[in-house]
N, C-alpha and C. Protein backbone atom coordinates (compact mmCIF):
# COMPACT_ATOMS: atom_id res chain seq x y z
N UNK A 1 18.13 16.99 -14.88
CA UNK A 1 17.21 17.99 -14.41
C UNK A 1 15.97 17.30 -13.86
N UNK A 2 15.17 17.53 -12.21
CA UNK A 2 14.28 17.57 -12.19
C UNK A 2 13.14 17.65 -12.48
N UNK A 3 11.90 17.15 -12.60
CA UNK A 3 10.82 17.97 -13.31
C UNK A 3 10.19 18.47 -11.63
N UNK A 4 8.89 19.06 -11.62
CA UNK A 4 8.66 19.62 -10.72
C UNK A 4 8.11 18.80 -9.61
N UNK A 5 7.21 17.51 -10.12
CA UNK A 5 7.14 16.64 -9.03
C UNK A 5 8.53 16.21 -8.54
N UNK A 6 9.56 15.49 -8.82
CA UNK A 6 10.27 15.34 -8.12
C UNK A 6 10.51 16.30 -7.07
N UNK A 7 10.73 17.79 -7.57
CA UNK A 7 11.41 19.04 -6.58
C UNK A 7 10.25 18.74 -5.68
N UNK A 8 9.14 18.60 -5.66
CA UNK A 8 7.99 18.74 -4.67
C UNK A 8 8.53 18.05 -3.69
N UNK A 9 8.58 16.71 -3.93
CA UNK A 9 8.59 15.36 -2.92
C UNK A 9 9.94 15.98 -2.42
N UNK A 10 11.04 15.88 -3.27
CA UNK A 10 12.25 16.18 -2.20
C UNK A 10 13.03 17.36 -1.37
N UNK A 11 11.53 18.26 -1.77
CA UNK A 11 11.70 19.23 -0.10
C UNK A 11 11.18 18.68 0.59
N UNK A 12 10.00 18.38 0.47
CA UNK A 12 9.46 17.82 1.55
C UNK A 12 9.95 16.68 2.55
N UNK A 13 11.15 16.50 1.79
CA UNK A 13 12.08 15.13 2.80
C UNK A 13 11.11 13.61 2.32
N UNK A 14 10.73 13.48 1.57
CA UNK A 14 10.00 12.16 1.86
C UNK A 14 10.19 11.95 0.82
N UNK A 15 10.12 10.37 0.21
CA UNK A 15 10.89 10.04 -0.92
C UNK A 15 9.32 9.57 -2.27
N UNK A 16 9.73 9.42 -3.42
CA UNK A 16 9.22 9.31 -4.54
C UNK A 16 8.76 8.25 -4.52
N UNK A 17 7.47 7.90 -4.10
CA UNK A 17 7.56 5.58 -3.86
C UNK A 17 6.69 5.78 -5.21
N UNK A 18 5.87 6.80 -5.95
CA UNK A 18 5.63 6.23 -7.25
C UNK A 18 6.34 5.87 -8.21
N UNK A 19 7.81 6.33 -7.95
CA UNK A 19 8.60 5.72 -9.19
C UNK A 19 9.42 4.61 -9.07
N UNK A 20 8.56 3.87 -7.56
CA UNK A 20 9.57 2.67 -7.06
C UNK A 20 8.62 1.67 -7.72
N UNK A 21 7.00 1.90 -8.13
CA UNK A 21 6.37 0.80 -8.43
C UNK A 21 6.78 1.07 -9.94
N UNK A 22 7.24 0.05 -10.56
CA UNK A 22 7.82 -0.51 -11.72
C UNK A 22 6.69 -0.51 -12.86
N UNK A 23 5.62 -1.44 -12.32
CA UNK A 23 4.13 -1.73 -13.49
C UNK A 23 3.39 -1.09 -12.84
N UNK A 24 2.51 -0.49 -13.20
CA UNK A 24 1.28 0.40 -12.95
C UNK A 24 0.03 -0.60 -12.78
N UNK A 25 -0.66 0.01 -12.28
CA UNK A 25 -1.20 0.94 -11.81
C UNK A 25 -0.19 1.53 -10.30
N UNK A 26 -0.35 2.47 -10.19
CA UNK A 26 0.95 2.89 -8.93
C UNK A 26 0.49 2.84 -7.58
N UNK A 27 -0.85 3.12 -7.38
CA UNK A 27 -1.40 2.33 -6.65
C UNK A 27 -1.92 1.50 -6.07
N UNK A 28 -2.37 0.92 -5.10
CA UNK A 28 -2.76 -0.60 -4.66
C UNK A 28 -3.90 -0.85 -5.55
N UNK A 29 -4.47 -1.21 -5.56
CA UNK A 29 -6.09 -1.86 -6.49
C UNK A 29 -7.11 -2.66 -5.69
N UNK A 30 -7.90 -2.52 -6.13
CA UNK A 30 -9.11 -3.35 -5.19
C UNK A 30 -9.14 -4.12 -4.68
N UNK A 31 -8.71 -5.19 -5.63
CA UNK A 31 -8.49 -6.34 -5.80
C UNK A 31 -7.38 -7.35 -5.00
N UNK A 32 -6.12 -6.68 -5.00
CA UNK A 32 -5.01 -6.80 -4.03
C UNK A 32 -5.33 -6.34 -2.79
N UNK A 33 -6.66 -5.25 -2.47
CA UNK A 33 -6.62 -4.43 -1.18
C UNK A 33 -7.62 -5.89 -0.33
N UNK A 34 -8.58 -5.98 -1.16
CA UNK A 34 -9.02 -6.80 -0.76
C UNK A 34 -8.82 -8.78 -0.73
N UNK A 35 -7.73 -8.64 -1.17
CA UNK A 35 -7.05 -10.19 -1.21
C UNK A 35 -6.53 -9.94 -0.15
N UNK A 36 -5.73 -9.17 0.17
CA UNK A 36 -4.62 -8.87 1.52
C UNK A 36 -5.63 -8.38 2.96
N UNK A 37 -6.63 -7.74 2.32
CA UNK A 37 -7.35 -7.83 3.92
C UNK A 37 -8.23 -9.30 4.20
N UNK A 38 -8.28 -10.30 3.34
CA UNK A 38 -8.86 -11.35 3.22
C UNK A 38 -7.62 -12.66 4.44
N UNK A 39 -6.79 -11.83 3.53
CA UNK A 39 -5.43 -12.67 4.00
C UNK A 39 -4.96 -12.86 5.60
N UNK A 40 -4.85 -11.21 5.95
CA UNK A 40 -4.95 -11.08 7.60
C UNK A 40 -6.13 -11.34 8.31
N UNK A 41 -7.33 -10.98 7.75
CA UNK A 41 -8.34 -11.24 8.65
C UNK A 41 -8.57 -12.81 8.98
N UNK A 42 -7.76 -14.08 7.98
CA UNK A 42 -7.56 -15.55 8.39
C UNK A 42 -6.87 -15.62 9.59
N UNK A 43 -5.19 -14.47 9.05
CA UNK A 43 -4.49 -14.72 9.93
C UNK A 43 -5.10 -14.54 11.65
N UNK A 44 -5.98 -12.93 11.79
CA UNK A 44 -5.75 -13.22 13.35
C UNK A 44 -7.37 -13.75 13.42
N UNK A 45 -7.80 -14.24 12.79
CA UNK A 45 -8.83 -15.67 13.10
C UNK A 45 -8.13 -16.59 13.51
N UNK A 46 -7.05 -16.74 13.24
CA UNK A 46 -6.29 -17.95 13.72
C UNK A 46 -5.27 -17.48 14.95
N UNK A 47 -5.40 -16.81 15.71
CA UNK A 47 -4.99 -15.94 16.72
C UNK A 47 -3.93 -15.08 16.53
N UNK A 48 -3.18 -14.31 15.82
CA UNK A 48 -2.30 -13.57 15.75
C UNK A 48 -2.62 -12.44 15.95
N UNK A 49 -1.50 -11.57 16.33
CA UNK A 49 -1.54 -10.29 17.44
C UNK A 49 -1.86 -9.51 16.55
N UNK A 50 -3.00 -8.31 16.59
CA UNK A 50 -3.03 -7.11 15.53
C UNK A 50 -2.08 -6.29 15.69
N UNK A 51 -1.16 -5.48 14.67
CA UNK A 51 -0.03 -4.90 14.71
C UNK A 51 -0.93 -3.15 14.97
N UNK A 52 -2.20 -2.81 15.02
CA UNK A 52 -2.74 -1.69 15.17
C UNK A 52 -3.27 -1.89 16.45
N UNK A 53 -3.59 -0.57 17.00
CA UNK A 53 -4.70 -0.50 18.35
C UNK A 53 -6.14 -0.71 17.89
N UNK A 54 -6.66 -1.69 18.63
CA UNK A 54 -7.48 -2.17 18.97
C UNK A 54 -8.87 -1.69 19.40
N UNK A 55 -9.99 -1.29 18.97
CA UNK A 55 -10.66 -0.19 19.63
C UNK A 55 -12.13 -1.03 20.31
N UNK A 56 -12.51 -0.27 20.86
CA UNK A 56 -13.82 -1.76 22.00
C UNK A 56 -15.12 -1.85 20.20
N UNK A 57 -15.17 -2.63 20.25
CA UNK A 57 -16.36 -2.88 19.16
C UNK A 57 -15.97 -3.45 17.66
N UNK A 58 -14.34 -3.21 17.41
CA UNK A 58 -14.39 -3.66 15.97
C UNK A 58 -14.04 -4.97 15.88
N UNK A 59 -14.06 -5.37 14.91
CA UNK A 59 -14.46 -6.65 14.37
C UNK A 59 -12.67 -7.06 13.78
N UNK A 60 -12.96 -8.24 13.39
CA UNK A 60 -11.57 -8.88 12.75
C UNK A 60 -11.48 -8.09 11.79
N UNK A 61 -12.31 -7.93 10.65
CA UNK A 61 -12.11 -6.94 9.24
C UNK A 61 -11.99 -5.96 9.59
N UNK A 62 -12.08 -5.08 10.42
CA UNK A 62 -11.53 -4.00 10.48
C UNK A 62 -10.73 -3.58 11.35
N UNK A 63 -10.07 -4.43 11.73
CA UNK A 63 -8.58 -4.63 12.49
C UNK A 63 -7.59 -4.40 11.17
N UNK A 64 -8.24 -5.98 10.22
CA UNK A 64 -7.44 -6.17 8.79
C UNK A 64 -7.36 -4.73 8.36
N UNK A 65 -8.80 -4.07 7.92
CA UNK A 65 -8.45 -2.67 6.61
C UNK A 65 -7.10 -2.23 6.97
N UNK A 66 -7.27 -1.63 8.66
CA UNK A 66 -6.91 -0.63 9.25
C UNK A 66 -5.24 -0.72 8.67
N UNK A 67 -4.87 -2.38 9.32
CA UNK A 67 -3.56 -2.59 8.79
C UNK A 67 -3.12 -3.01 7.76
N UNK A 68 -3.59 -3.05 7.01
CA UNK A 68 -3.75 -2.64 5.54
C UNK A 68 -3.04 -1.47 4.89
N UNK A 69 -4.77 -0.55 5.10
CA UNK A 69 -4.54 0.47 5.10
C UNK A 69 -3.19 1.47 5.30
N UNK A 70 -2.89 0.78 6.45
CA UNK A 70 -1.73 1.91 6.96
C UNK A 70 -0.24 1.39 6.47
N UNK A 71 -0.68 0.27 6.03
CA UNK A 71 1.29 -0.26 5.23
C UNK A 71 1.96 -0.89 6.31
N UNK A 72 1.49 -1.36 7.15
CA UNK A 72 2.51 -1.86 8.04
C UNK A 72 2.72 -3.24 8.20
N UNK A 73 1.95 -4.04 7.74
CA UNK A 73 2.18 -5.21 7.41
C UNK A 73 3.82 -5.39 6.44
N UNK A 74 4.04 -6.58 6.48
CA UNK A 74 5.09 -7.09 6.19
C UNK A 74 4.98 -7.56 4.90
N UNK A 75 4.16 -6.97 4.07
CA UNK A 75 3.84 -7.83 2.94
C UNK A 75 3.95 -7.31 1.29
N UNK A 76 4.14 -8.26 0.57
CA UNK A 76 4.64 -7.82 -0.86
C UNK A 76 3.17 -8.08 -1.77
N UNK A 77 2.98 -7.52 -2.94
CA UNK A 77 2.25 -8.14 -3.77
C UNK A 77 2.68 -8.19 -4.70
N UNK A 78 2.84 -9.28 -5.77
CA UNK A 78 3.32 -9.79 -7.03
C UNK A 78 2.52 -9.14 -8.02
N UNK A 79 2.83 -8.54 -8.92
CA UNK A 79 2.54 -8.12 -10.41
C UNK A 79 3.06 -9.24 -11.78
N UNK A 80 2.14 -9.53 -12.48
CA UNK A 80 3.01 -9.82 -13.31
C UNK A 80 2.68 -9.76 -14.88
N UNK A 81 3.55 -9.70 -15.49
CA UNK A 81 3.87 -8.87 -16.76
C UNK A 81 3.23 -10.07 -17.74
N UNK A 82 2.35 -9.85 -19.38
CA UNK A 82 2.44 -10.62 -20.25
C UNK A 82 3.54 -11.24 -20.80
N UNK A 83 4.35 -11.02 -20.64
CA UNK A 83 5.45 -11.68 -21.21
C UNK A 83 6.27 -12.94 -19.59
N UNK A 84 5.81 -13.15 -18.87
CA UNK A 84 5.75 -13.98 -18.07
C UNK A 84 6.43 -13.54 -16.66
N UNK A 85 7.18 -12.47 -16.75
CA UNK A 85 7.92 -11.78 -15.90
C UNK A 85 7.13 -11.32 -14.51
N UNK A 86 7.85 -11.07 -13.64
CA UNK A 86 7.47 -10.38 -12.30
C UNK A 86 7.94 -9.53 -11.39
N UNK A 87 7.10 -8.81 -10.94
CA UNK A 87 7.67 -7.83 -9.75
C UNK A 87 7.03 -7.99 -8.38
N UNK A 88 8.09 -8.04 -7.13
CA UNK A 88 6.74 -7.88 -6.27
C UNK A 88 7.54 -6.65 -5.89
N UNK A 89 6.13 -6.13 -4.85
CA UNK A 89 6.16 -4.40 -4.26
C UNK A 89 5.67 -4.77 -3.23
N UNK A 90 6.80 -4.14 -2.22
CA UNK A 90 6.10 -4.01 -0.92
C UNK A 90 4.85 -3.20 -1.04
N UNK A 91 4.06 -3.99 0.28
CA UNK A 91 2.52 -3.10 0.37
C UNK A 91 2.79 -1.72 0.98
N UNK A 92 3.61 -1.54 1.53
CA UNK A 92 4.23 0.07 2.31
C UNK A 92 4.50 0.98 0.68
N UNK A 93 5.16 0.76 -0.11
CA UNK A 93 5.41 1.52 -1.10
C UNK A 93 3.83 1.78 -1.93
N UNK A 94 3.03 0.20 -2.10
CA UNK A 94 1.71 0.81 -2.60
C UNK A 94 1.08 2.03 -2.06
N UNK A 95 1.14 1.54 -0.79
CA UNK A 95 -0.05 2.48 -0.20
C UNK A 95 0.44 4.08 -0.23
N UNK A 96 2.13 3.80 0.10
CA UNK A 96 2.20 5.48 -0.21
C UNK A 96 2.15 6.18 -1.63
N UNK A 97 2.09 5.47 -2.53
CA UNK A 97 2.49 6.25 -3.85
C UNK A 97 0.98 6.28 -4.18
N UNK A 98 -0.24 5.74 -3.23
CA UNK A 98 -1.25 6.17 -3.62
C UNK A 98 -1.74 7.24 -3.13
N UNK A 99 -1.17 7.27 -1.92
CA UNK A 99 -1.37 8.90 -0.87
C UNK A 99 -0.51 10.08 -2.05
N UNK A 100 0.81 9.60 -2.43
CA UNK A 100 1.06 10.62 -3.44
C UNK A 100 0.42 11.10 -4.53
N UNK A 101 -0.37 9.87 -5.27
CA UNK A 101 -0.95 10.30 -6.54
C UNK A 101 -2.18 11.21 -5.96
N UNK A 102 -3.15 11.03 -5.02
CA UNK A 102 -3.83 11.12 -4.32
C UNK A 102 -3.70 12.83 -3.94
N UNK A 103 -2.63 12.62 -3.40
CA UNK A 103 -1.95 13.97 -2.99
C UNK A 103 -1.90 15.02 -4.11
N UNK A 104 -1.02 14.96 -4.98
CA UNK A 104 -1.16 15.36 -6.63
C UNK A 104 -2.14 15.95 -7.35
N UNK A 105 -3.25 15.21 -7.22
CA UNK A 105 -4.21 15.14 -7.67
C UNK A 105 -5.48 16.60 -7.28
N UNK A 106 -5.19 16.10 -5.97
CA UNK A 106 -5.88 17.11 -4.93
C UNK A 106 -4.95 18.77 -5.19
N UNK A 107 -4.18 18.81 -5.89
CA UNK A 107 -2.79 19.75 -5.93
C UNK A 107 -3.64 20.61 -7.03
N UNK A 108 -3.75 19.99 -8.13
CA UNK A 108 -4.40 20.59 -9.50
C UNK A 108 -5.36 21.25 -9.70
């Protein structure tokens, strides 16, 4: 049996990515948001193509948030457990299961 979040998400056609992140917190975190926009904003310092549109005035960091932000990067972040173990999660699944909780939230 369902509980009712599930029934929510799967009318809506779009799938459950909070129950794909394994360790919690289910959303991205500060900390990772800002390691990973740290990360790209090297990368296209060092010339690589921004995977977002481009707008007249912004800057390298906010090329980074944007694609970030939006999950489209190619990128995982590692969790890892006290007992020495690990998970990584794509950054596409973070960011949506934070629009879900997000979503949820705003529901109540």
């Amino acid at each position: 049996m369902k509980s009712k979040e599930e029934k929510d998400s799967s009318e809506e056609g779009e799938p459950d990515y909070i129950s794909q992140v394994r360790i919690p917190p289910y959303g991205i975190t500060r900390f990772e948001k800002a390691r990973l926009i740290g990360l790209r904003w090297l990368e296209l310092a060092q010339g690589a193509k921004p995977m977002v549109e481009v707008h007249p005035g912004d800057s390298l960091i906010d090329i980074a948030r944007r694609e970030v932000e939006t999950g489209i990067l190619p990128l995982h972040v590692r969790r890892h457990l006290p007992d020495g173990t690990y998970c990584d999660i794509p950054l596409k699944v973070l960011i949506e299961a934070e629009r879900q909780l997000r979503k949820r939230i705003r529901q109540l």
